[in-house]
C-alpha atoms as a PDB file:
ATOM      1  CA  UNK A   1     -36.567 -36.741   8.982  1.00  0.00           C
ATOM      2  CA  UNK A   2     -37.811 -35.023   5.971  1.00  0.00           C
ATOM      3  CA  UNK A   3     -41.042 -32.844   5.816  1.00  0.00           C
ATOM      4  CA  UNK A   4     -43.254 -33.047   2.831  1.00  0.00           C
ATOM      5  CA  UNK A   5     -45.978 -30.075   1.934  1.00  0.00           C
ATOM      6  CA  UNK A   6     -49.210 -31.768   0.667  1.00  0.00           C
ATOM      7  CA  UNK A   7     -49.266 -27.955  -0.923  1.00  0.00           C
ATOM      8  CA  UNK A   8     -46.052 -29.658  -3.515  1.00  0.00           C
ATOM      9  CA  UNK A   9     -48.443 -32.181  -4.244  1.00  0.00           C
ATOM     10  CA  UNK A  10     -51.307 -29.822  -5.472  1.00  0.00           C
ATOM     11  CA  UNK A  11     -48.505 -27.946  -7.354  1.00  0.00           C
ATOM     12  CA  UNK A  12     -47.122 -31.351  -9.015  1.00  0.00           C
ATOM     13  CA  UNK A  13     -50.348 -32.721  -9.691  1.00  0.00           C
ATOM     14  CA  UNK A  14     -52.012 -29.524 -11.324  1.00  0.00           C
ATOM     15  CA  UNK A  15     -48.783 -29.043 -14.086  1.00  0.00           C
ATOM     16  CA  UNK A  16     -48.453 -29.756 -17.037  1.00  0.00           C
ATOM     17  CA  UNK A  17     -48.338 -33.436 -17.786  1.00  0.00           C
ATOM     18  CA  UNK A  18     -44.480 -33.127 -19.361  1.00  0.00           C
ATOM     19  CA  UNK A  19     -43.614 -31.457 -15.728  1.00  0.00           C
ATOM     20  CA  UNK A  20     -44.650 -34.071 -13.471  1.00  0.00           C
ATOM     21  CA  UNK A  21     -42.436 -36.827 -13.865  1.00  0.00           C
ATOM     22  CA  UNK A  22     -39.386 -33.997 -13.631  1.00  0.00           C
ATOM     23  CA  UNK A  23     -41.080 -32.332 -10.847  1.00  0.00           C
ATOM     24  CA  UNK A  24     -41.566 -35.744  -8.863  1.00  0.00           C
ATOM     25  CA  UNK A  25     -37.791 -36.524  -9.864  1.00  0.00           C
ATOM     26  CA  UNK A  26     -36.183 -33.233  -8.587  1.00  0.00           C
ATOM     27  CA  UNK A  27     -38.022 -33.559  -5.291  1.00  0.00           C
ATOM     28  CA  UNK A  28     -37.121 -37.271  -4.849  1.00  0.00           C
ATOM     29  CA  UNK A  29     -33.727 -36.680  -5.473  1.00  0.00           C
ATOM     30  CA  UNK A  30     -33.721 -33.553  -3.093  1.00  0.00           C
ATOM     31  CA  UNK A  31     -35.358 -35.814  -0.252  1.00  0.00           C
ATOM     32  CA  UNK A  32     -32.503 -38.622  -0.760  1.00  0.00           C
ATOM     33  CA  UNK A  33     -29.680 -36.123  -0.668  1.00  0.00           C
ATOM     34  CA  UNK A  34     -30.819 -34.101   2.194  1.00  0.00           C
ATOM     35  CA  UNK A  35     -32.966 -35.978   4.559  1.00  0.00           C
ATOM     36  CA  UNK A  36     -33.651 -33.417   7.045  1.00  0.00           C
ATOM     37  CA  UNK A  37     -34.955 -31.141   4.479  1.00  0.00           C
ATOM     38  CA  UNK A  38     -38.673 -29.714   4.910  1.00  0.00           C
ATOM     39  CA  UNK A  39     -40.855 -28.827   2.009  1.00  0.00           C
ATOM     40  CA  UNK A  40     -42.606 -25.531   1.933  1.00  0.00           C
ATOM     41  CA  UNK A  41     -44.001 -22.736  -0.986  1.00  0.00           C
ATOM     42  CA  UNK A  42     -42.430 -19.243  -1.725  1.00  0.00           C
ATOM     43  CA  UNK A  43     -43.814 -16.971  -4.479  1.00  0.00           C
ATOM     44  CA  UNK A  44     -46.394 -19.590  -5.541  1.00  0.00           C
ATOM     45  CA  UNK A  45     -43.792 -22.035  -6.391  1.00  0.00           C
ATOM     46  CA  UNK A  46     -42.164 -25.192  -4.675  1.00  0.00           C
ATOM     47  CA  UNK A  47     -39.174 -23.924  -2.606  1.00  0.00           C
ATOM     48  CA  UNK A  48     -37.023 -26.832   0.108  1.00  0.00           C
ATOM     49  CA  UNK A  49     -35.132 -25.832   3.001  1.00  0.00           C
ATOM     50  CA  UNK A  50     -32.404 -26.891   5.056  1.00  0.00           C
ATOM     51  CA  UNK A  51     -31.599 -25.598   8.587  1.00  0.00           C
ATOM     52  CA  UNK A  52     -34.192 -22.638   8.049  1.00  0.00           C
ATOM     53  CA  UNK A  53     -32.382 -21.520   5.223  1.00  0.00           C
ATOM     54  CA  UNK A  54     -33.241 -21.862   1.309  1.00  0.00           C
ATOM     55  CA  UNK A  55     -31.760 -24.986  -0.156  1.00  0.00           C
ATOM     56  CA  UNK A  56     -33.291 -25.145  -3.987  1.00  0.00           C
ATOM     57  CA  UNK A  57     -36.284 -24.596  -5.601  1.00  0.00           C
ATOM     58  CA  UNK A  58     -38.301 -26.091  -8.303  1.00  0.00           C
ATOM     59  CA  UNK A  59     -40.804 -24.706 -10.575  1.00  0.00           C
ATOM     60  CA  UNK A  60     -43.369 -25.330 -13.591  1.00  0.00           C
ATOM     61  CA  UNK A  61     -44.310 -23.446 -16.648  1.00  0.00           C
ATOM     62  CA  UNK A  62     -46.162 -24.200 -19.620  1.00  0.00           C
ATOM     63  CA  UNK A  63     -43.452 -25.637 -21.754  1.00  0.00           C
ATOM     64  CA  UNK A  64     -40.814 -26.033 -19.074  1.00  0.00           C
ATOM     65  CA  UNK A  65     -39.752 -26.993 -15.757  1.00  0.00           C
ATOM     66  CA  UNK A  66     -36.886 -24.627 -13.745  1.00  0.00           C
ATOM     67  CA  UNK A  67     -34.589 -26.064 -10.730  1.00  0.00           C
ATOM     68  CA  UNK A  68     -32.379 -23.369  -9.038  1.00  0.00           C
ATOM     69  CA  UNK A  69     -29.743 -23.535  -5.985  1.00  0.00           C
ATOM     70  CA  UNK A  70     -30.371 -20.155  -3.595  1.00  0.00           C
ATOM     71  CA  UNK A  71     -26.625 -20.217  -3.141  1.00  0.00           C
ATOM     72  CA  UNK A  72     -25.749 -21.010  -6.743  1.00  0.00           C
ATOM     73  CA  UNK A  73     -23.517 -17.980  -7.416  1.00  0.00           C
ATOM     74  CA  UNK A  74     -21.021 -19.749  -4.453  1.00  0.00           C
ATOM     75  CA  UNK A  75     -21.468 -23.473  -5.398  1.00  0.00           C
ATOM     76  CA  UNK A  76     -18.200 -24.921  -8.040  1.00  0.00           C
ATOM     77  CA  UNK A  77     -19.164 -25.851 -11.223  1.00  0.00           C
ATOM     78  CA  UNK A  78     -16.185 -27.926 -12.922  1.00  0.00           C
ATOM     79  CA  UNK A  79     -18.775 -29.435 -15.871  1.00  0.00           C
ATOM     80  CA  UNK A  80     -20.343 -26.011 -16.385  1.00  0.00           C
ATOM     81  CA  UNK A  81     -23.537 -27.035 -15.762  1.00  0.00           C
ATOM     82  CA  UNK A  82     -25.351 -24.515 -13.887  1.00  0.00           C
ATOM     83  CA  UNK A  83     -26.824 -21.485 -15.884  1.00  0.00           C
ATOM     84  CA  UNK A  84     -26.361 -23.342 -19.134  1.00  0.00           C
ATOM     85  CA  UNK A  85     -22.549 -23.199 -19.446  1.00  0.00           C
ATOM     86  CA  UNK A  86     -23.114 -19.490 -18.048  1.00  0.00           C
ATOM     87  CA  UNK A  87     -25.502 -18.381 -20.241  1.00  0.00           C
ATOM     88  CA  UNK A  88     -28.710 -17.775 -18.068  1.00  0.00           C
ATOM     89  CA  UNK A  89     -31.798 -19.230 -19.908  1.00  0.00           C
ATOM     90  CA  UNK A  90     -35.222 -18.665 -18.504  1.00  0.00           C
ATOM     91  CA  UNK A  91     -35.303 -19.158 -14.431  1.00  0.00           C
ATOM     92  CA  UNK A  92     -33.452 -21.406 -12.105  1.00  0.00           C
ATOM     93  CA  UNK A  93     -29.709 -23.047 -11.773  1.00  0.00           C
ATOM     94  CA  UNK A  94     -30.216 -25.380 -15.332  1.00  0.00           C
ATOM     95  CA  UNK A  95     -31.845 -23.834 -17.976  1.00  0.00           C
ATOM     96  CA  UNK A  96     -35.693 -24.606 -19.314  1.00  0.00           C
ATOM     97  CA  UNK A  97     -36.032 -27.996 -18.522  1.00  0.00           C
ATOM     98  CA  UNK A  98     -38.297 -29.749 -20.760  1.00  0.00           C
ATOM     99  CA  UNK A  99     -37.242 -33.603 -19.782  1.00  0.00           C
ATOM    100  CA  UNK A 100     -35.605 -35.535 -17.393  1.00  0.00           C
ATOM    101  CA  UNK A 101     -32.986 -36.086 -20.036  1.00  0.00           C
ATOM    102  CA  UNK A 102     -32.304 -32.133 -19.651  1.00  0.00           C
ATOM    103  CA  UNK A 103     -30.833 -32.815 -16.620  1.00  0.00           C
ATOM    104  CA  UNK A 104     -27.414 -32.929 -15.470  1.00  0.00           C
ATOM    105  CA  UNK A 105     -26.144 -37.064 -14.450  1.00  0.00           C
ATOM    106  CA  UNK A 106     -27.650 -37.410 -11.128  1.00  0.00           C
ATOM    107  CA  UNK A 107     -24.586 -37.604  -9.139  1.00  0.00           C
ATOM    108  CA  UNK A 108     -24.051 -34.149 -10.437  1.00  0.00           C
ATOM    109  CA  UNK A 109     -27.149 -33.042  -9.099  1.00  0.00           C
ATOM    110  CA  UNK A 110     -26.270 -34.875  -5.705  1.00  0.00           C
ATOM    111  CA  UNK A 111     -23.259 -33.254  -5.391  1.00  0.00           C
ATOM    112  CA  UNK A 112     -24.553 -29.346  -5.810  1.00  0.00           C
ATOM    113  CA  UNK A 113     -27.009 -30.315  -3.512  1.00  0.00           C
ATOM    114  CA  UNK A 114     -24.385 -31.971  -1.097  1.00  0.00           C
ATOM    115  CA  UNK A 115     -22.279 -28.607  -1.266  1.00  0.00           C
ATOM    116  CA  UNK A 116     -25.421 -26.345  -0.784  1.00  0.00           C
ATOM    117  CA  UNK A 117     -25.899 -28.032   2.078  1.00  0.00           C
ATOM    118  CA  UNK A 118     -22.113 -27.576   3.534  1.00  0.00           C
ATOM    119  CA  UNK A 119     -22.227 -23.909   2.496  1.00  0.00           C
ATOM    120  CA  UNK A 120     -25.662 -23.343   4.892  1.00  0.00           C
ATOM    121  CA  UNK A 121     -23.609 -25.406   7.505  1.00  0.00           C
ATOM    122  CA  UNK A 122     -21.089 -23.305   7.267  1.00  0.00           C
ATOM    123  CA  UNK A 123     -22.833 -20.057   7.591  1.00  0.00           C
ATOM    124  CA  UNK A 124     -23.044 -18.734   3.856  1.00  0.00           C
ATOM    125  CA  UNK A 125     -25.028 -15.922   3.228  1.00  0.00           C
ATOM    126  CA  UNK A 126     -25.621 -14.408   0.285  1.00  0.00           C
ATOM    127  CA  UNK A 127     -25.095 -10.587   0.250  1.00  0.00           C
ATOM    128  CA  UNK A 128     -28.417  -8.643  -1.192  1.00  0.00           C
ATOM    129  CA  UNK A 129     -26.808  -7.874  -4.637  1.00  0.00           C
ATOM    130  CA  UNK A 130     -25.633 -11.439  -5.210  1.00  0.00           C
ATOM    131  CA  UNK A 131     -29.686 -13.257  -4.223  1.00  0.00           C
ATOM    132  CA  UNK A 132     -31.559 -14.557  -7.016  1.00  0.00           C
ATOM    133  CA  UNK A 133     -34.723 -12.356  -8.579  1.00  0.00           C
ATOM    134  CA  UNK A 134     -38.056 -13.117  -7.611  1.00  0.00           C
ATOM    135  CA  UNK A 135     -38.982 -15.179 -11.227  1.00  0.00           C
ATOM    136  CA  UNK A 136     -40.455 -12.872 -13.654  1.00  0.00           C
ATOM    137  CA  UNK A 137     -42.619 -16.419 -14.774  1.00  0.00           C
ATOM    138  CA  UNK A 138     -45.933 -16.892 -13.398  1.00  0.00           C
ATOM    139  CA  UNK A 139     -48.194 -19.922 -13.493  1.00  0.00           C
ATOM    140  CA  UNK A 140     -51.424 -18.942 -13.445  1.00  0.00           C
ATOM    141  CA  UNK A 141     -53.384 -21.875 -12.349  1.00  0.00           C
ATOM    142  CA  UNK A 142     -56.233 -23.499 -14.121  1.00  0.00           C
ATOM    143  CA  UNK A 143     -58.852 -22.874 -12.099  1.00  0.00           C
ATOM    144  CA  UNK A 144     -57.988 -18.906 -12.262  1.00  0.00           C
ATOM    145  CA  UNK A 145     -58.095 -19.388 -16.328  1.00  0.00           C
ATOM    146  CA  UNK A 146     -61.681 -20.677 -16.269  1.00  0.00           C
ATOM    147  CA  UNK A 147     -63.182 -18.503 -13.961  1.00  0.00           C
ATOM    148  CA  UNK A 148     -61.731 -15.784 -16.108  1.00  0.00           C
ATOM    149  CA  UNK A 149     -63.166 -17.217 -19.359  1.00  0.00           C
ATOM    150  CA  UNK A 150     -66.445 -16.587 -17.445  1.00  0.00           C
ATOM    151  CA  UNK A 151     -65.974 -13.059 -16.992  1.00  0.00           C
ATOM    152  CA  UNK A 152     -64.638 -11.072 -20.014  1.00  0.00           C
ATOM    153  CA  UNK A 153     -64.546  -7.812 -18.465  1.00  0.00           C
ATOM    154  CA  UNK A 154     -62.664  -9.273 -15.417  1.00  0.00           C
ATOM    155  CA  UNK A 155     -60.382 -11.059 -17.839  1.00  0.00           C
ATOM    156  CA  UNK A 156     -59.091  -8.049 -19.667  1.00  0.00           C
ATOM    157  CA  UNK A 157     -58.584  -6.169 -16.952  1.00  0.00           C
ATOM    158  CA  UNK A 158     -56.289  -9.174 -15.617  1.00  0.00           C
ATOM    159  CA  UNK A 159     -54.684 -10.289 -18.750  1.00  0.00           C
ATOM    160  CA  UNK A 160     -53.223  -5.778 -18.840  1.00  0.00           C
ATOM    161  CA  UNK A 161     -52.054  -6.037 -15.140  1.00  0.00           C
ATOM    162  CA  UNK A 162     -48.635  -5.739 -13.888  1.00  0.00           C
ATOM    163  CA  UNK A 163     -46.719  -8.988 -12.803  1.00  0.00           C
ATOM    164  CA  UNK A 164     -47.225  -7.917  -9.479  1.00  0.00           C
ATOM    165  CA  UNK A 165     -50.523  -7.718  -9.540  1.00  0.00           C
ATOM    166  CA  UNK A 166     -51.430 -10.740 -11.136  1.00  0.00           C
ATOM    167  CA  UNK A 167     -49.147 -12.430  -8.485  1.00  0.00           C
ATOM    168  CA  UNK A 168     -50.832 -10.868  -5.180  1.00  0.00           C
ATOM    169  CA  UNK A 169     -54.602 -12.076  -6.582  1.00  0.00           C
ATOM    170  CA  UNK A 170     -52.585 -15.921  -7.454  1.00  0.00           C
ATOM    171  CA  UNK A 171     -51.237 -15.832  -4.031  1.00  0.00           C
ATOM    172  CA  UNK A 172     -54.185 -14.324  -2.535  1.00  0.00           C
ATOM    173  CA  UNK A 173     -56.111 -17.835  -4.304  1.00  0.00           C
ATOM    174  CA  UNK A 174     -53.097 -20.114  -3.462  1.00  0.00           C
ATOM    175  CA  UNK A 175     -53.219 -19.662   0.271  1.00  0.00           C
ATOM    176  CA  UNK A 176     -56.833 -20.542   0.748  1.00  0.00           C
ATOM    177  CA  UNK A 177     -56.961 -23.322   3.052  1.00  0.00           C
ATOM    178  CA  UNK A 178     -60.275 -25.146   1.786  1.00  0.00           C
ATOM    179  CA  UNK A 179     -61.535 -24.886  -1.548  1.00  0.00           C
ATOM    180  CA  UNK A 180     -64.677 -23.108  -0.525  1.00  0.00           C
ATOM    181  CA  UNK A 181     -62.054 -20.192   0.503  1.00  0.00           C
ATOM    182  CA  UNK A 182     -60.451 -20.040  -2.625  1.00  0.00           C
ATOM    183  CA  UNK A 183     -64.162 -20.447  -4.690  1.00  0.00           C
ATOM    184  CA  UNK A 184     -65.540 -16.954  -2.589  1.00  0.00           C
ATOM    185  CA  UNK A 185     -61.840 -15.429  -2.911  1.00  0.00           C
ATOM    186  CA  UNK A 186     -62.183 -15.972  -6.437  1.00  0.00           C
ATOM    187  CA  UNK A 187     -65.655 -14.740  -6.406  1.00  0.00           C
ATOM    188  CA  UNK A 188     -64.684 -11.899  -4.813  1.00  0.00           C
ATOM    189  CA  UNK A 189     -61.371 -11.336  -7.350  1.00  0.00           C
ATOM    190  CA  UNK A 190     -63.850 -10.940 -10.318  1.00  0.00           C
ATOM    191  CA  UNK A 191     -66.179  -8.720  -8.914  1.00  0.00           C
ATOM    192  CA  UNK A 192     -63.229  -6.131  -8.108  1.00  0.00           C
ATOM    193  CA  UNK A 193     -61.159  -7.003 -11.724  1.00  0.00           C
ATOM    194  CA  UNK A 194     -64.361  -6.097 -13.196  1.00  0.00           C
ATOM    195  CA  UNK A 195     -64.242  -2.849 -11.616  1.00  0.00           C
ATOM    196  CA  UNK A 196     -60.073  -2.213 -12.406  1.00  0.00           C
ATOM    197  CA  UNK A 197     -59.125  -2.870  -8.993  1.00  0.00           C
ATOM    198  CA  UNK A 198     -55.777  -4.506  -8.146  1.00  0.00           C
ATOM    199  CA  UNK A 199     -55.849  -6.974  -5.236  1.00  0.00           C
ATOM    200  CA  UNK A 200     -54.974  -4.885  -2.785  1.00  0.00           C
ATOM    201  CA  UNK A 201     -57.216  -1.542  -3.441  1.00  0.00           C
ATOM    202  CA  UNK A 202     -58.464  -0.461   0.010  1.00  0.00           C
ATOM    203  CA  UNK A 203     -54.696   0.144   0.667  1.00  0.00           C
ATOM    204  CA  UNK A 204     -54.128   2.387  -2.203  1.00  0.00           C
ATOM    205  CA  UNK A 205     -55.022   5.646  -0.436  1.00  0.00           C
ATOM    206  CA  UNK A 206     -54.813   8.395  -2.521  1.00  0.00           C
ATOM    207  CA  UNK A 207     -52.624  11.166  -1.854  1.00  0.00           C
ATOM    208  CA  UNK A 208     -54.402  14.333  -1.250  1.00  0.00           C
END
C-alpha cells in the first residue's frame, strides 16, 4: 500500500500555479506504477521511495517543473528521452518541464519507472561518482520572501549567501512541525541574517 506525505501536499499546493497540475500528474502516475511506494522529502524537495531505496524525484521552480530517476544513468533509453536526447537541461531525468505536454507518452514514463523498480529489486547501486548532484535550484518559499521584504538588512545579507547557506535556513523553516515553529524559527533567522550570521554560527568556531 502506498504512503503519501501530507509534507508533498504543502509542496504541491504552495508552487507555482503552472506546476501543480504536473506535480499532481507525476505523483499520480508514480503511485499507479509502484504501489508500495512511500512518499517522503529530501533537500526540500519531493523525493518517492521504493524498498528503502530512492525511486524518483520531483521538483518545482519558478518557470519549471524537474522529474529525475536516482538510477537514471542504468535505466535504457531506446526513444532518447531522458536528459533531453542527452543533453542535460536544468535538473532531473527530462529536461525543464513547463507542461504536461513536456512529458514523455505515459507508458514511457511507466516503463522507466517499471525498470527502476526491477533495478532496486535487483540490488543496483549506484557507485559515488555515477549519483546525481544535490540540485543547484532552490525554491525559496513564499513565506521566506515576505518576511524578508520586511527586513532589508536581513534580506541582503540572504540574497549574497552561498547556496548552502540559503538551503540550511530553508530546511531549518521546512522542518518545523507547526506553523508557530516555523513563525519563531523565522523570527529567529532574521534577527541573526541581520547580524551576517549563517544558520549554523555557534558551530563555526574559530580557529585559534
Amino acid at each position: 500500500m502506498s504512503q503519501t506525505d501530507p509534507r508533498i501536499d504543502a509542496y504541491i499546493v504552495k508552487s507555482a500555479s503552472f506546476a501543480i497540475p504536473i506535480l499532481e500528474y507525476l505523483r499520480a502516475l508514480v503511485h499507479e506504477t509502484c504501489p508500495q511506494v512511500r512518499e517522503t522529502m529530501k533537500w526540500s524537495f519531493p523525493h518517492f521511495e521504493y524498498r528503502g531505496s530512492i525511486l524518483c524525484s520531483m521538483a518545482s521552480f519558478k518557470q519549471h517543473c524537474a522529474f529525475g530517476f536516482w538510477l537514471e544513468s542504468r535505466l535504457s533509453d531506446p526513444h532518447n528521452l531522458l536528459a533531453v536526447n542527452g543533453e542535460r537541461v536544468g535538473m532531473g531525468s527530462l529536461g525543464k518541464i513547463t507542461a504536461i505536454e513536456d512529458l514523455p507518452p505515459e507508458e514511457h514514463l511507466k516503463g522507466f519507472i517499471q525498470e527502476a523498480m526491477h533495478l532496486i529489486d535487483s540490488g543496483v547501486k549506484l557507485k559515488k561518482e555515477d549519483k546525481p548532484r544535490e540540485p543547484r535550484e532552490l525554491t525559496i518559499p513564499a513565506y521566506v520572501t515576505d518576511a524578508l521584504a520586511g527586513n532589508p538588512a536581513a534580506q541582503k545579507v540572504f540574497e549574497n549567501f552561498s547556496y548552502s547557506n540559503k538551503k540550511e535556513y530553508v530546511e531549518w523553516f521546512e522542518d518545523a512541525k507547526t506553523k508557530a515553529t516555523r513563525e519563531k524559527r523565522i523570527g529567529q533567522a532574521l534577527e541573526w541574517l541581520a547580524e551576517g550570521k549563517p544558520r549554523n554560527w555557534k558551530y563555526m568556531k574559530s580557529q585559534a
